[in-house]
Protein backbone atom coordinates (compact mmCIF):
# COMPACT_ATOMS: atom_id res chain seq x y z
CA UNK A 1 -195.22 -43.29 -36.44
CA UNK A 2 -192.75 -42.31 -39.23
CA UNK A 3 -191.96 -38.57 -39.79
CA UNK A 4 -192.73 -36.24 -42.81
CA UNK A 5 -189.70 -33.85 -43.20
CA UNK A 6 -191.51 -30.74 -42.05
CA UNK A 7 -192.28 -33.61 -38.90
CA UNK A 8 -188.22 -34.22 -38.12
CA UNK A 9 -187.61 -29.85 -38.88
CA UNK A 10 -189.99 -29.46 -35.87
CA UNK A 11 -189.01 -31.89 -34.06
CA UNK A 12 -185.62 -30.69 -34.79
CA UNK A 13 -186.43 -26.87 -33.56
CA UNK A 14 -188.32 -28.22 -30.89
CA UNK A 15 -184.89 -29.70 -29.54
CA UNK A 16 -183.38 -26.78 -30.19
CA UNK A 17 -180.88 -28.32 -32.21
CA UNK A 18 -178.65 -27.25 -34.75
CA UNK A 19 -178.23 -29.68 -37.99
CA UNK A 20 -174.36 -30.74 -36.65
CA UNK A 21 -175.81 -31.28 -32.86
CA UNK A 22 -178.68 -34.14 -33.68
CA UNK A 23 -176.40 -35.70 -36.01
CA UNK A 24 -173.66 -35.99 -33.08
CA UNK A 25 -176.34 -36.82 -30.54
CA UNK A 26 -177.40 -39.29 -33.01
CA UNK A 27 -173.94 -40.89 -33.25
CA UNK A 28 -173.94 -40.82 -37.29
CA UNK A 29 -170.39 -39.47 -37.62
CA UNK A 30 -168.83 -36.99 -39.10
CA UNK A 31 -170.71 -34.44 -41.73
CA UNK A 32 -173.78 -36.43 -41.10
CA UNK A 33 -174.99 -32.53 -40.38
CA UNK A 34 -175.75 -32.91 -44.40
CA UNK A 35 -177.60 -35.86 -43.67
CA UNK A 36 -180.17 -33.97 -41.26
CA UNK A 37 -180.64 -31.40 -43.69
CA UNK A 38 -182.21 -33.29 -46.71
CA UNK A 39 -184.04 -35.56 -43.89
CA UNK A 40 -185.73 -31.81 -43.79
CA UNK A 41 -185.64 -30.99 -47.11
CA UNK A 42 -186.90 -34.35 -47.91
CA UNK A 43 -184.43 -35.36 -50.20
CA UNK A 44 -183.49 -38.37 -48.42
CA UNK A 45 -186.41 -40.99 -46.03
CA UNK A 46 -185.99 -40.82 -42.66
CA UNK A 47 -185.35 -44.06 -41.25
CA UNK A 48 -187.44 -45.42 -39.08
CA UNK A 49 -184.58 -46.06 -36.36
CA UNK A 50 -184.02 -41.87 -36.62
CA UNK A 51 -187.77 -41.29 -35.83
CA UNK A 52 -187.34 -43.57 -33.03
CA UNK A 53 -184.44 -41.77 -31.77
CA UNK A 54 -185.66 -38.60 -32.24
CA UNK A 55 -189.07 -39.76 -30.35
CA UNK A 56 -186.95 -40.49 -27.43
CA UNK A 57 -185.36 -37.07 -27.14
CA UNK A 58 -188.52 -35.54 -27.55
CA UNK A 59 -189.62 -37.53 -24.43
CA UNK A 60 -186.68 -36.77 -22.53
CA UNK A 61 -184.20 -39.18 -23.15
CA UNK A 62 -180.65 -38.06 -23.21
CA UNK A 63 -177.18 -40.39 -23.91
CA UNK A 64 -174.84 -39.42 -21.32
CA UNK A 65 -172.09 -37.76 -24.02
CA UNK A 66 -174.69 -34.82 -24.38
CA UNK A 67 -175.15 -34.89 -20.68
CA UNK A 68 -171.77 -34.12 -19.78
């Protein structure tokens, strides 16, 4: 399944996320909080690796660094 952007923004709320926190959970460095915001605005695809991470979260899944 690949995500729309208005897909990732809900998935996004649903986490309860802010822009700078799925970026870090995602490991994509720093000011990749710019990155998550045109993935929602749809300026930029989301790559299928993201939606695969984010389908994970939404499941449950959770890397230890956000654990602790």
């Amino acid at each position: 399944m690949s995500f729309t952007k208005d897909d990732f923004k809900s998935a996004k709320q649903e986490l309860g996320m802010s822009a700078a926190q799925l970026a870090k959970t995602l490991r994509m460095g720093k000011r990749a909080d710019r990155t998550i915001r045109r993935y929602e605005s749809g300026e930029s695809p989301i790559p299928g690796p993201v939606t695969v991470a984010v389908e994970a979260l939404l499941t449950g899944f959770r890397p230890k660094e956000i654990e602790e």
